[in-house]
N, C-alpha and C. Protein backbone atom coordinates (compact mmCIF):
# COMPACT_ATOMS: atom_id res chain seq x y z
N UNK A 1 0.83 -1.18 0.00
CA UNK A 1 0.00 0.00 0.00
C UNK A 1 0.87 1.24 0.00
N UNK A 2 0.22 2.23 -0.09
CA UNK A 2 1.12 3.93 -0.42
C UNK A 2 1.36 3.72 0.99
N UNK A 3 2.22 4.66 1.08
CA UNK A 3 3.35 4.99 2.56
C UNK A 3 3.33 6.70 2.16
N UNK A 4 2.77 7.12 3.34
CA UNK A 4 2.42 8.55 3.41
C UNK A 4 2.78 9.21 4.96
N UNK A 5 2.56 10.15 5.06
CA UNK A 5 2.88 10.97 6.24
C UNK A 5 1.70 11.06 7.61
N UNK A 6 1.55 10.43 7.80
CA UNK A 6 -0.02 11.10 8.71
C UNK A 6 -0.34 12.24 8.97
N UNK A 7 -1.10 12.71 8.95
CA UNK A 7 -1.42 14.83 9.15
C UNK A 7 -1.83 14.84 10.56
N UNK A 8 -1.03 16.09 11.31
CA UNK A 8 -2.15 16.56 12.53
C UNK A 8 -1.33 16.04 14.01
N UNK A 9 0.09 15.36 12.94
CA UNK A 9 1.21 14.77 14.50
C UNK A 9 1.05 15.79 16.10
N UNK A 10 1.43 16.51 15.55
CA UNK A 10 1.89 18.12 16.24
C UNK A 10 0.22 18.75 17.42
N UNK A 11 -0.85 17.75 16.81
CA UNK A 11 -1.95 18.35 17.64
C UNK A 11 -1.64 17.71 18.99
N UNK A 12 -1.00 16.54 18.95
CA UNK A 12 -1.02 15.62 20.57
C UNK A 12 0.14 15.93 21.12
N UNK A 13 0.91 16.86 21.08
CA UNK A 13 2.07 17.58 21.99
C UNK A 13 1.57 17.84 23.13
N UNK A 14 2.51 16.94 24.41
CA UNK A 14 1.89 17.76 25.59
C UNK A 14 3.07 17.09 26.19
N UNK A 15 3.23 16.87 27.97
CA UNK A 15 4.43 16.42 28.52
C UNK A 15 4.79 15.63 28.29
N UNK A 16 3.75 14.49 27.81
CA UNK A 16 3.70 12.98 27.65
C UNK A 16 4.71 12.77 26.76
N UNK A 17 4.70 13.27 25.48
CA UNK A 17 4.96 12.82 24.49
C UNK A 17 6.49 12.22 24.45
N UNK A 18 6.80 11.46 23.23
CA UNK A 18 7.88 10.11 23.64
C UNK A 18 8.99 10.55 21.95
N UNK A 19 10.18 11.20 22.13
CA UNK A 19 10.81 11.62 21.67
C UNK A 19 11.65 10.34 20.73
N UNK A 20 11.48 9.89 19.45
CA UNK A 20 11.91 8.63 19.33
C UNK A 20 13.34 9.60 18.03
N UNK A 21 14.59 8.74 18.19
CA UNK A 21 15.32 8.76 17.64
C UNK A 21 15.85 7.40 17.29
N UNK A 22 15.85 7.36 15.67
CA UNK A 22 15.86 5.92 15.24
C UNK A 22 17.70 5.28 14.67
N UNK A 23 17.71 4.37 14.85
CA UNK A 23 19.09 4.03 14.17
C UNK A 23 19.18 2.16 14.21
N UNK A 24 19.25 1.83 12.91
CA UNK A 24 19.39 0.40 12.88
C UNK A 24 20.23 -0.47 13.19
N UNK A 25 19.86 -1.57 13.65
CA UNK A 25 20.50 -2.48 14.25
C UNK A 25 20.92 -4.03 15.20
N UNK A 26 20.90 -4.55 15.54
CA UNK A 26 20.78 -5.85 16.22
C UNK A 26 21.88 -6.06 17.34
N UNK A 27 21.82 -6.82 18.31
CA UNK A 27 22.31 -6.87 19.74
C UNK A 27 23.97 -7.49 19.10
N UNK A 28 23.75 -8.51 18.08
CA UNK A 28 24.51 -9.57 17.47
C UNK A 28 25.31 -9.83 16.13
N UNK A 29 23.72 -9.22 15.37
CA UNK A 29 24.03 -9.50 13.92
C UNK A 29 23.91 -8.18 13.44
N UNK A 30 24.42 -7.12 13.51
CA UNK A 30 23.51 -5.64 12.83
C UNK A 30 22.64 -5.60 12.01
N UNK A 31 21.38 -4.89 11.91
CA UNK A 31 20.65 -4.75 11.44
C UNK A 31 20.69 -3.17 10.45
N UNK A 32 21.62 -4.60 9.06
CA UNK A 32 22.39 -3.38 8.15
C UNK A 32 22.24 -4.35 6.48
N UNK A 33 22.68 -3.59 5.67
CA UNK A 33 22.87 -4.26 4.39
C UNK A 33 24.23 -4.69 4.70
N UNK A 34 24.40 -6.12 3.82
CA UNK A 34 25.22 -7.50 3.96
C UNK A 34 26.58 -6.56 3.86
N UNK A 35 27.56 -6.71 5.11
CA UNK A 35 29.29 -5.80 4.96
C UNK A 35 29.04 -4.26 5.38
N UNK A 36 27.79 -3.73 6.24
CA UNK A 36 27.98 -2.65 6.57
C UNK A 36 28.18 -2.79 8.44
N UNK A 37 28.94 -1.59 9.02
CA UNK A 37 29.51 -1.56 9.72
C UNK A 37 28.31 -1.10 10.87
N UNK A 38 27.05 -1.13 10.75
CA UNK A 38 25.94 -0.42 11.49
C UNK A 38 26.31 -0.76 12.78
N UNK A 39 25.80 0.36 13.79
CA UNK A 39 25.91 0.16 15.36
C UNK A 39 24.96 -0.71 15.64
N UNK A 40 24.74 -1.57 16.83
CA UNK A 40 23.80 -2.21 16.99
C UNK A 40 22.58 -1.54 17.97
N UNK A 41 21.82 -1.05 16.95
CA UNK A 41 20.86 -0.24 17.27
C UNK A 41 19.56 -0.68 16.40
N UNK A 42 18.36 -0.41 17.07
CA UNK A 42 17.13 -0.69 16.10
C UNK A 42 16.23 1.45 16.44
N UNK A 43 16.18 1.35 17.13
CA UNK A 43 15.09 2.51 17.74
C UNK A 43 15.86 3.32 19.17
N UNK A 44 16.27 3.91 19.74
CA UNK A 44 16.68 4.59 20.73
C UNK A 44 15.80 5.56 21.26
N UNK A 45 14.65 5.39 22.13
CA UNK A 45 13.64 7.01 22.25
C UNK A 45 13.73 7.02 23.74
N UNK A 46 14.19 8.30 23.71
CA UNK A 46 14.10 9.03 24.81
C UNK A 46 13.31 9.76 25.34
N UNK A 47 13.59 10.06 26.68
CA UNK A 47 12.31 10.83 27.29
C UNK A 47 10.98 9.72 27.63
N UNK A 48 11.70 8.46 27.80
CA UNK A 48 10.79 7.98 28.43
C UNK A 48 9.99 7.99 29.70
N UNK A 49 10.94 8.23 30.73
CA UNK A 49 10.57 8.53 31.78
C UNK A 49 9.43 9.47 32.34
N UNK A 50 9.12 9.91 31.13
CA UNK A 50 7.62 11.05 31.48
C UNK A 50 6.25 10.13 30.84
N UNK A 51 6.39 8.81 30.08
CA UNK A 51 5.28 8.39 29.78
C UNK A 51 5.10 7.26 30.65
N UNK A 52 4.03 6.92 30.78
CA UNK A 52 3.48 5.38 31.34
C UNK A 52 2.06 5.58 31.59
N UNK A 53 1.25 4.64 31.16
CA UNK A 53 0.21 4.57 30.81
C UNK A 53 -0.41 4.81 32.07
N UNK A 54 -1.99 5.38 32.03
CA UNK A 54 -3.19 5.21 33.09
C UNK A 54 -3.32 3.95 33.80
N UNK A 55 -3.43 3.40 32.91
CA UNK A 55 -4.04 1.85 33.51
C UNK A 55 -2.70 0.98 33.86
N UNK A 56 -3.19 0.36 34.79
CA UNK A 56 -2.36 -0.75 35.58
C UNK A 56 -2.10 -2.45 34.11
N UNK A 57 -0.36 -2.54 34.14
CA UNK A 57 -0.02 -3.44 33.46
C UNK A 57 0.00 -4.99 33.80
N UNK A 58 -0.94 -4.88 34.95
CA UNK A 58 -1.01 -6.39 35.20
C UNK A 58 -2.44 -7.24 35.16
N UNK A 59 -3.44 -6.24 34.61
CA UNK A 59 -4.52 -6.55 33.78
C UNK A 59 -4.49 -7.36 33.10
N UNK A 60 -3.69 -7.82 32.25
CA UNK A 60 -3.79 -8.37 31.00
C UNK A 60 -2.43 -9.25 30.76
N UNK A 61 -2.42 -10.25 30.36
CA UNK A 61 -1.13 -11.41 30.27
C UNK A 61 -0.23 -10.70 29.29
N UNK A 62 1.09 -10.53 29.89
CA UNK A 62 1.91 -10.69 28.69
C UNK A 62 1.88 -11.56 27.30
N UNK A 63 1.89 -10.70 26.38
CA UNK A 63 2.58 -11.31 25.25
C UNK A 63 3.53 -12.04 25.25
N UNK A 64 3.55 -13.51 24.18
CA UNK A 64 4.70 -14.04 24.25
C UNK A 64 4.97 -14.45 22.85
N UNK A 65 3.59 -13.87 21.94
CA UNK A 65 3.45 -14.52 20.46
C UNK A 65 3.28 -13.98 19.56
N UNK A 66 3.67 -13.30 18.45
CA UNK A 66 3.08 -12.78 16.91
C UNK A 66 3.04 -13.33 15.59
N UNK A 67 1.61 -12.99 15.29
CA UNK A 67 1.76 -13.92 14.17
C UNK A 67 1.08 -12.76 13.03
N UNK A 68 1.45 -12.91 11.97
CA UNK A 68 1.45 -11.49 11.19
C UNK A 68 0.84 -13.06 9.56
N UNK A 69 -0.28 -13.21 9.33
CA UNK A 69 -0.28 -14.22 8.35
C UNK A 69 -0.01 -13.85 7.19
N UNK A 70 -0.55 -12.91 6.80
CA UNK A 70 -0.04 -11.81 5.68
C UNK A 70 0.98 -12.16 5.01
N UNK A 71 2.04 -11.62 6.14
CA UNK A 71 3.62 -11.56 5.35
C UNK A 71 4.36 -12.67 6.46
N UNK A 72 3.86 -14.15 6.52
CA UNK A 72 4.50 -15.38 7.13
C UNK A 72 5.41 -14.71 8.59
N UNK A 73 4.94 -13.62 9.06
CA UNK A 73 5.69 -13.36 10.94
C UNK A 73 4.69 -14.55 11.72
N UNK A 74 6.05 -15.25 12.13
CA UNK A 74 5.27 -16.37 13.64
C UNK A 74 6.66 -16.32 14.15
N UNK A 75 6.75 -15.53 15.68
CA UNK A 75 7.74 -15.64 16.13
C UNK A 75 7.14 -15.26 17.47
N UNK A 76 8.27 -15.59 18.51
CA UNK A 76 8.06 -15.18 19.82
C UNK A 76 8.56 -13.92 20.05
N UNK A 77 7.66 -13.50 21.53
CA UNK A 77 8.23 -12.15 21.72
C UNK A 77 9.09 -12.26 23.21
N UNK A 78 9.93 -11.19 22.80
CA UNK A 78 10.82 -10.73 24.30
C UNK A 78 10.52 -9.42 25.01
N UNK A 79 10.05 -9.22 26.05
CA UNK A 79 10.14 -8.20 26.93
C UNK A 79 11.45 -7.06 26.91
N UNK A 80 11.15 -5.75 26.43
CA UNK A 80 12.29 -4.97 26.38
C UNK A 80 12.08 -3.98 27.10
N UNK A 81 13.18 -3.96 28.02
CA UNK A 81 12.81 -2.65 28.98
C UNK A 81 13.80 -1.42 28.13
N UNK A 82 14.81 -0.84 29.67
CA UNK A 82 15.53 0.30 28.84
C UNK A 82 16.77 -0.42 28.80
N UNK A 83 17.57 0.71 27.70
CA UNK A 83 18.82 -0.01 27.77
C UNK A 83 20.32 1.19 28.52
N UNK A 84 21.31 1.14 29.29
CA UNK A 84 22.08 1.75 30.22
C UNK A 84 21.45 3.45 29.63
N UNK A 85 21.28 3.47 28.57
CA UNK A 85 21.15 4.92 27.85
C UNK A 85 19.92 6.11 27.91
N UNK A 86 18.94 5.13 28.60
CA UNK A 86 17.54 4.72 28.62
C UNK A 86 16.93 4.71 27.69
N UNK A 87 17.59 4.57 26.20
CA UNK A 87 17.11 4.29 25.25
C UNK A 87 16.33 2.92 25.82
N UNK A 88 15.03 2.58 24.61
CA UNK A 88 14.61 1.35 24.75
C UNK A 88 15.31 -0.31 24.50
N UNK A 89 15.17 -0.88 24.61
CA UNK A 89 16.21 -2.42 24.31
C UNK A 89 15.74 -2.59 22.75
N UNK A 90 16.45 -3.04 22.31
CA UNK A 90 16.16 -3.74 21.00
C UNK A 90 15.97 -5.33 21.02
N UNK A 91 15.03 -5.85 20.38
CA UNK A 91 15.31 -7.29 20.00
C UNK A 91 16.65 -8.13 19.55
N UNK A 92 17.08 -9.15 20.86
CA UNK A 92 18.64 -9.53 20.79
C UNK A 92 19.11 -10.14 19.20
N UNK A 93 17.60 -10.72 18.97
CA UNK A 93 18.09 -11.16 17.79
C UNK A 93 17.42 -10.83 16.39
N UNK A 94 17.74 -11.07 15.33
CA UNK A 94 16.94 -10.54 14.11
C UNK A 94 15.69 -11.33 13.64
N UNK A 95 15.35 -12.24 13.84
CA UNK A 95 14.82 -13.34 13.80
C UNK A 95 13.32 -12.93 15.02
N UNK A 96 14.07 -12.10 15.81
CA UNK A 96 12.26 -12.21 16.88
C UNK A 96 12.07 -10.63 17.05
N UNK A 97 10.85 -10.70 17.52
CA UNK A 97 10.53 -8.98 17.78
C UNK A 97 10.36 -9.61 19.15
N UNK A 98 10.26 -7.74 19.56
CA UNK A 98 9.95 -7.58 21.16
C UNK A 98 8.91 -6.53 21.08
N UNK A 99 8.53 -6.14 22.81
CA UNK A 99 7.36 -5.67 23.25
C UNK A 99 7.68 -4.58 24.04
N UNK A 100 7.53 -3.43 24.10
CA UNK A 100 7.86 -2.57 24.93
C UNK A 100 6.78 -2.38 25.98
N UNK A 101 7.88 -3.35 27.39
CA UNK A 101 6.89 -3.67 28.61
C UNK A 101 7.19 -2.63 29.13
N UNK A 102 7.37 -1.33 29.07
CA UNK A 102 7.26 -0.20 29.96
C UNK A 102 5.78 0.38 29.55
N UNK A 103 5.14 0.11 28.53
CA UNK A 103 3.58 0.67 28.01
C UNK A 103 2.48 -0.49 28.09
N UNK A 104 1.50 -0.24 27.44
CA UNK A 104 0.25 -1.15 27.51
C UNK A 104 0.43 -2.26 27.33
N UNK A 105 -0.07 -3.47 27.49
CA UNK A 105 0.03 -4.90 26.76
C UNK A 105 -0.52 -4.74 25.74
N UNK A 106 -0.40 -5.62 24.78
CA UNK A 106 -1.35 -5.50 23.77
C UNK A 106 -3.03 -6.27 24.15
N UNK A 107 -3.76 -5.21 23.89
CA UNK A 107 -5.75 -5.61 24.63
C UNK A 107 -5.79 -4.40 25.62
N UNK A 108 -4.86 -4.07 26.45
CA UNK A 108 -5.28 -3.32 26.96
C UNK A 108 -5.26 -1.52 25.93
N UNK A 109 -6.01 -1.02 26.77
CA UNK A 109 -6.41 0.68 26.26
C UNK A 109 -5.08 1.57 26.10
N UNK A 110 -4.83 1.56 25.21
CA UNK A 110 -3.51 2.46 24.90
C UNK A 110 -2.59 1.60 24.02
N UNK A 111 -1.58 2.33 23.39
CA UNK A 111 -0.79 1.55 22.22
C UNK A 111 0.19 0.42 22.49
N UNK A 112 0.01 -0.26 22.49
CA UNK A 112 1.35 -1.53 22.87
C UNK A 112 2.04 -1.06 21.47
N UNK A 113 3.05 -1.56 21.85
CA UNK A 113 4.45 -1.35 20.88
C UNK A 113 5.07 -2.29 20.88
N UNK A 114 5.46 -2.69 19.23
CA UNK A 114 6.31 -4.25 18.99
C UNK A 114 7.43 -3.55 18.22
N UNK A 115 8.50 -4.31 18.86
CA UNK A 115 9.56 -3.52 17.47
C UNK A 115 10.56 -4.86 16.95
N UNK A 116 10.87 -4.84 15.93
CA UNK A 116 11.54 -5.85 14.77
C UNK A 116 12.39 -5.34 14.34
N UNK A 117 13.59 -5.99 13.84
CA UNK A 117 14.60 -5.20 12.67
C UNK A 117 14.29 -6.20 11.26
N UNK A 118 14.59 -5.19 10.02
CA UNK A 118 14.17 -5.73 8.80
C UNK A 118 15.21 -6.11 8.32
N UNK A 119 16.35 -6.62 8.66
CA UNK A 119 17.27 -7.36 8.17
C UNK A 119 18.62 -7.48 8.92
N UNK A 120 19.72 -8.10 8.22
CA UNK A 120 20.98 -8.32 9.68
C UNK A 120 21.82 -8.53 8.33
N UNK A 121 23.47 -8.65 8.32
CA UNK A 121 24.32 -8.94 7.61
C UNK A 121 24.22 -10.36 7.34
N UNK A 122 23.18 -11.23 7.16
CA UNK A 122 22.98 -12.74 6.84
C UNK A 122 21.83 -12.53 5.93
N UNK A 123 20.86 -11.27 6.19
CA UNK A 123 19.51 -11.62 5.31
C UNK A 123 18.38 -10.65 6.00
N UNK A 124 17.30 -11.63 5.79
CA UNK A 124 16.14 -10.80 6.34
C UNK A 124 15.66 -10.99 7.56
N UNK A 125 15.42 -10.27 8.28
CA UNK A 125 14.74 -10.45 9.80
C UNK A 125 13.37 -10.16 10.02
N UNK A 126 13.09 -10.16 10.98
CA UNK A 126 11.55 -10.62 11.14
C UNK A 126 10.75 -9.62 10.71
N UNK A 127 10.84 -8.38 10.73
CA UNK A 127 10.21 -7.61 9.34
C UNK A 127 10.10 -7.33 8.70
N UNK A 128 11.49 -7.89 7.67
CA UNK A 128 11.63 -7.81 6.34
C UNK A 128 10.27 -7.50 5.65
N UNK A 129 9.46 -7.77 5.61
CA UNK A 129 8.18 -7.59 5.03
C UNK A 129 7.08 -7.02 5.11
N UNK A 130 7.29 -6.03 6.05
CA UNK A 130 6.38 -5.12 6.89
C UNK A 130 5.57 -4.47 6.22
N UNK A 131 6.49 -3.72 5.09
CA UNK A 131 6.54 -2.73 4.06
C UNK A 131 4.93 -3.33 3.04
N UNK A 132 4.78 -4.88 3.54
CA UNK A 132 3.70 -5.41 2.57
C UNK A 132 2.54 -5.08 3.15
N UNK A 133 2.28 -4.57 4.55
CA UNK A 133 0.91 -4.77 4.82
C UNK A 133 -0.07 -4.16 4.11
N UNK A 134 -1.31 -4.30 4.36
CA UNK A 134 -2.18 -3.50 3.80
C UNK A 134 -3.23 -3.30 5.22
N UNK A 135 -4.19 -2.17 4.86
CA UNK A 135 -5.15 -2.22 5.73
C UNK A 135 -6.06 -3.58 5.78
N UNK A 136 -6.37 -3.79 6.99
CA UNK A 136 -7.20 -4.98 7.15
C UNK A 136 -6.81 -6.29 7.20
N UNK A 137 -5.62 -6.32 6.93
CA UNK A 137 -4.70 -7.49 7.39
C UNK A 137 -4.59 -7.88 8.84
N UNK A 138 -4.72 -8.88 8.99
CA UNK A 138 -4.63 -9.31 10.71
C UNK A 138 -3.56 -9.52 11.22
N UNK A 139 -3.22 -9.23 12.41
CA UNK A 139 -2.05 -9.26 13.67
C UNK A 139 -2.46 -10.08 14.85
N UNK A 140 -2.10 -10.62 15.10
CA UNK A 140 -2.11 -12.11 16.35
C UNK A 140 -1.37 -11.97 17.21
N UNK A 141 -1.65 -11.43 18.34
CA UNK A 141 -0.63 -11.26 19.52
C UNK A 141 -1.44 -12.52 20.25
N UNK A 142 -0.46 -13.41 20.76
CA UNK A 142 -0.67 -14.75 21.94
C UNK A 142 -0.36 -14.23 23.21
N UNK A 143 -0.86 -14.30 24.36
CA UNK A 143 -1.08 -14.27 25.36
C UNK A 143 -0.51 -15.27 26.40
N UNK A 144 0.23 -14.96 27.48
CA UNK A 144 1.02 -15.98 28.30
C UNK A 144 -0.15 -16.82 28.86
N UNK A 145 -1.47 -16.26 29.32
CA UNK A 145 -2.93 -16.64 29.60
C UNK A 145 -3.25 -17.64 28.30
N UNK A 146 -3.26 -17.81 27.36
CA UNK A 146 -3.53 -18.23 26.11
C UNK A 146 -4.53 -17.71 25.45
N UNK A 147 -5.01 -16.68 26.17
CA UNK A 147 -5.86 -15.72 24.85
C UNK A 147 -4.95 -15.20 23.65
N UNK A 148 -5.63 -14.27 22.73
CA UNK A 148 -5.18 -14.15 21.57
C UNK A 148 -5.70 -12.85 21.64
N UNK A 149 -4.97 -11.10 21.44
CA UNK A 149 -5.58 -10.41 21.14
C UNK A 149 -5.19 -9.89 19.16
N UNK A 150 -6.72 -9.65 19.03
CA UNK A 150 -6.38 -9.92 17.24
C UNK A 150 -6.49 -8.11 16.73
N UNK A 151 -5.65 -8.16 16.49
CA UNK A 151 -5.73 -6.29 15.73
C UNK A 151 -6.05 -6.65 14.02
N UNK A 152 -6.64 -5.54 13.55
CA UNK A 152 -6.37 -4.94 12.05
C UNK A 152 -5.97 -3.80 11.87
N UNK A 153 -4.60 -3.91 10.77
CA UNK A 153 -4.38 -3.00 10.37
C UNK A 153 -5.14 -2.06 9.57
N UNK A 154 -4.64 -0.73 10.30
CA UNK A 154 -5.22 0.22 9.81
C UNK A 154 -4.45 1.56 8.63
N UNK A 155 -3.58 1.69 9.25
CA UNK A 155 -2.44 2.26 7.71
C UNK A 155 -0.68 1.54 8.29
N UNK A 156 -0.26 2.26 7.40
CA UNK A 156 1.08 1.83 7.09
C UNK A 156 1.75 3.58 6.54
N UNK A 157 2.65 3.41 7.32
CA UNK A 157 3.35 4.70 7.51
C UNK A 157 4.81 4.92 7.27
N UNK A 158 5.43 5.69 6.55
CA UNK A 158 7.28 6.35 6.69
C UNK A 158 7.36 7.14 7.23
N UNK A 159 8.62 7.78 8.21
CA UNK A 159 8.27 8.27 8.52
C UNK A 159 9.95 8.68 8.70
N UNK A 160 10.28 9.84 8.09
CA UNK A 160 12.20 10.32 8.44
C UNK A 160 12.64 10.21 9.84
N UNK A 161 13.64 9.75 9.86
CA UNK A 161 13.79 9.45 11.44
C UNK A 161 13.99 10.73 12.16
N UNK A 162 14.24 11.89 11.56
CA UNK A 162 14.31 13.34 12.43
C UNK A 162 12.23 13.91 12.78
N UNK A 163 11.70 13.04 12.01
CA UNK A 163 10.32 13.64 11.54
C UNK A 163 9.78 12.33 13.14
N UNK A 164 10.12 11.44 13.44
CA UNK A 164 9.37 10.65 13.85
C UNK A 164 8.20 10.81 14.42
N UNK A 165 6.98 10.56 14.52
CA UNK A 165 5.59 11.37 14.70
C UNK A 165 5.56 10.52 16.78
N UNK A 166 6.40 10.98 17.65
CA UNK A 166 6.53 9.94 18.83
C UNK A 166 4.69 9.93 19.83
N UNK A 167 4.07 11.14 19.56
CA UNK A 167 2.67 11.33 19.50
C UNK A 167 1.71 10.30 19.14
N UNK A 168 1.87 10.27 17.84
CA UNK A 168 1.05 8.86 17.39
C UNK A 168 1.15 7.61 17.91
N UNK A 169 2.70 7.27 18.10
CA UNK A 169 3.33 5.43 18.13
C UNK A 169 2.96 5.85 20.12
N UNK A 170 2.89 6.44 20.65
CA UNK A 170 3.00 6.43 22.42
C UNK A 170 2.40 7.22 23.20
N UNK A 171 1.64 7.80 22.59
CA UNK A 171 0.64 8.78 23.52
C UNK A 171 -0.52 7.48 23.22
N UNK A 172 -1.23 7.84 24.83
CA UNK A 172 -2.46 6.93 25.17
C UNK A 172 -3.43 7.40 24.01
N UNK A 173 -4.25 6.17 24.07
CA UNK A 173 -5.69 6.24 23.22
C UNK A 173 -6.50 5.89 23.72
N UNK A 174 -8.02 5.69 23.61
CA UNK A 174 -8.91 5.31 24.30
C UNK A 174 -10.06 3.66 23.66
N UNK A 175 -9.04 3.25 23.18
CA UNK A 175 -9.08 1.52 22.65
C UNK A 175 -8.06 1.26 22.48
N UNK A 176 -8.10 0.17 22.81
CA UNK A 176 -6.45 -1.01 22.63
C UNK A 176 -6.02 -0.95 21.03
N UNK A 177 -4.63 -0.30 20.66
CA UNK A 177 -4.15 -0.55 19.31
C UNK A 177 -2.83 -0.71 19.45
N UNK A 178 -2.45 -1.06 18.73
CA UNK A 178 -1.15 -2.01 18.53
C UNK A 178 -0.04 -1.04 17.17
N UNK A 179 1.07 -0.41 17.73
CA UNK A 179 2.07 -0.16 17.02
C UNK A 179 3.27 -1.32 16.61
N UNK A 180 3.68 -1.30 15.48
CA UNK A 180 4.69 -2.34 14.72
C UNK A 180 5.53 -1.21 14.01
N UNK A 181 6.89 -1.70 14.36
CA UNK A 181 7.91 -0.91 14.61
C UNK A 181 9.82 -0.75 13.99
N UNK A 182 9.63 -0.86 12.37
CA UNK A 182 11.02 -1.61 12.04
C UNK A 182 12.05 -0.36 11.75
N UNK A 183 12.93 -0.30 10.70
CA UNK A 183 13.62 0.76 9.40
C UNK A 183 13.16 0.22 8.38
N UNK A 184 13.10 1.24 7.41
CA UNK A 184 13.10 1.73 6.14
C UNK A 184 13.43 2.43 5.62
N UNK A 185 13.25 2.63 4.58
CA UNK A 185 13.88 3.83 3.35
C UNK A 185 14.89 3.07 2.61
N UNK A 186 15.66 4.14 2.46
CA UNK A 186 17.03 4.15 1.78
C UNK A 186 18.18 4.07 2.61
N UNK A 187 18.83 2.83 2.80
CA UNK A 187 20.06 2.53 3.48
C UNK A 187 21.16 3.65 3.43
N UNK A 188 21.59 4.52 4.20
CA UNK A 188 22.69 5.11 4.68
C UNK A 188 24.03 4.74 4.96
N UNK A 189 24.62 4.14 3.89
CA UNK A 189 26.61 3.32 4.09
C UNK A 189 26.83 4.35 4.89
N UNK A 190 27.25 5.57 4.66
CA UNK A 190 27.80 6.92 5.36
C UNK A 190 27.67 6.40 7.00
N UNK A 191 26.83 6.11 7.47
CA UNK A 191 26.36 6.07 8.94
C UNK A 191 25.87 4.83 9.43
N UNK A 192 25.94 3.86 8.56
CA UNK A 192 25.38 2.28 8.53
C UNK A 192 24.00 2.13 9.41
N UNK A 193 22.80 3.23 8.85
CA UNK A 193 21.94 3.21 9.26
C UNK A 193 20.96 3.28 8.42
N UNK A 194 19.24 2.86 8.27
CA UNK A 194 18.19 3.14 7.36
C UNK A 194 18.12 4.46 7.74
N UNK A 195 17.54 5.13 6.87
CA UNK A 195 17.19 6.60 6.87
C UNK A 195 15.73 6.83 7.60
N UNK A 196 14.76 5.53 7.61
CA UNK A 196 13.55 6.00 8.07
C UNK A 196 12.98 4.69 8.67
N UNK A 197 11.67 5.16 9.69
CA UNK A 197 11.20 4.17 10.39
C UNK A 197 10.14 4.06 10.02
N UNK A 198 9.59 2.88 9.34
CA UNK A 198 8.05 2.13 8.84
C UNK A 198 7.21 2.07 10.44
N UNK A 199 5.92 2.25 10.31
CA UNK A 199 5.02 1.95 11.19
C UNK A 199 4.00 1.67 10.95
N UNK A 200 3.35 0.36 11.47
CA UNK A 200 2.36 0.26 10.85
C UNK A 200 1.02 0.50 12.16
N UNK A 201 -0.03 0.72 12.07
CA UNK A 201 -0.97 0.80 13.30
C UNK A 201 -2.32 -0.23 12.66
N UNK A 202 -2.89 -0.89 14.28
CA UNK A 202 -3.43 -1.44 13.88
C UNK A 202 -4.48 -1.28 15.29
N UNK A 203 -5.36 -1.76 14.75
CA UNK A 203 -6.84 -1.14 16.05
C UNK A 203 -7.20 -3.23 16.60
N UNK A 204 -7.58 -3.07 17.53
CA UNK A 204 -8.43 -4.20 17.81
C UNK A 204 -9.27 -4.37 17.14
N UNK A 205 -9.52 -5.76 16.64
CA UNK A 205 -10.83 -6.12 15.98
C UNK A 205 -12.07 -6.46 17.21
């Protein structure tokens, strides 16, 4: 589907808001084109410490599952807190996404956040394919409880990593929706980083 800008970022500015600075990467394998020297970085956002949701995070079972049927994602998830920087953690490996357990679960009211890297110096990683969704495509988050909360996507987004809209992906909402979280664009050798961060949003069905 088109990859566009969302309009109207700038209306949800307030203390809350979650300052994201992006740079690609993996704990292990970098999350770079095959022989580039990338830091091992996926997402770094700061200014966390001023968000955390209304509602209490022990409502609702951790995630431990995604399944994306669309574009073949079935992988497990890892819990990412911060990392020494208080940047957020990245997923250790390229192969699984994680969950940013400092915000909502996914089901509960406000945005859960999954983040993936789209490739490593071996190939493609678990979002290599992100870039395919379309609206109305289904998302499968598994539940440590064994429920299943099921989202549809609703757009698919670029977004320059100086532009990042941190309003949209982490300010509360008032229904459970689900942010998905990789790079894109145009690979950067200069800095062994993607130039931009794909997002896709998706609402509870």
């Amino acid at each position: 589907m088109a990859q566009h800008r969302l309009t109207g970022a700038t209306a949800f500015r307030s203390v809350l808001a979650v300052l994201l600075l992006s740079a690609c990467g993996s704990a292990d394998d970098t999350d770079a084109s095959a022989g580039s020297s990338a830091e091992p970085r996926l997402a770094a956002h700061s200014g966390l410490s001023s968000y955390r949701s209304t509602r209490a995070h022990t409502e609702t079972a951790a995630p431990v599952r995604l399944r994306i049927p669309s574009i073949d994602v079935d992988t497990g998830l890892e819990a990412l807190g911060r990392a020494p920087d208080q940047s957020i953690e990245v997923p250790r490996q390229p192969s699984s996404a994680g969950w940013w357990a400092g915000g909502p679960r996914p089901g509960q009211v406000g945005p859960a956040v999954i983040l993936g890297h789209v490739d490593s110096k071996t190939g493609p990683a678990v979002f290599f394919r992100l870039g395919e969704l379309e609206a109305g495509d289904e998302v499968l988050v598994e539940r440590a409880d064994g429920t299943t909360a099921r989202f549809l996507v609703t757009t698919l987004e670029r977004y320059h990593k100086a532009e990042f809209p941190s309003e949209l992906v982490y300010y509360p909402t008032v229904k459970p929706e689900l942010r998905l979280v990789t790079c894109g664009g145009p690979f950067d050798s200069s800095t062994g980083h993607y130039r931009d961060n794909l997002v896709a949003f998706a609402s509870q069905a």
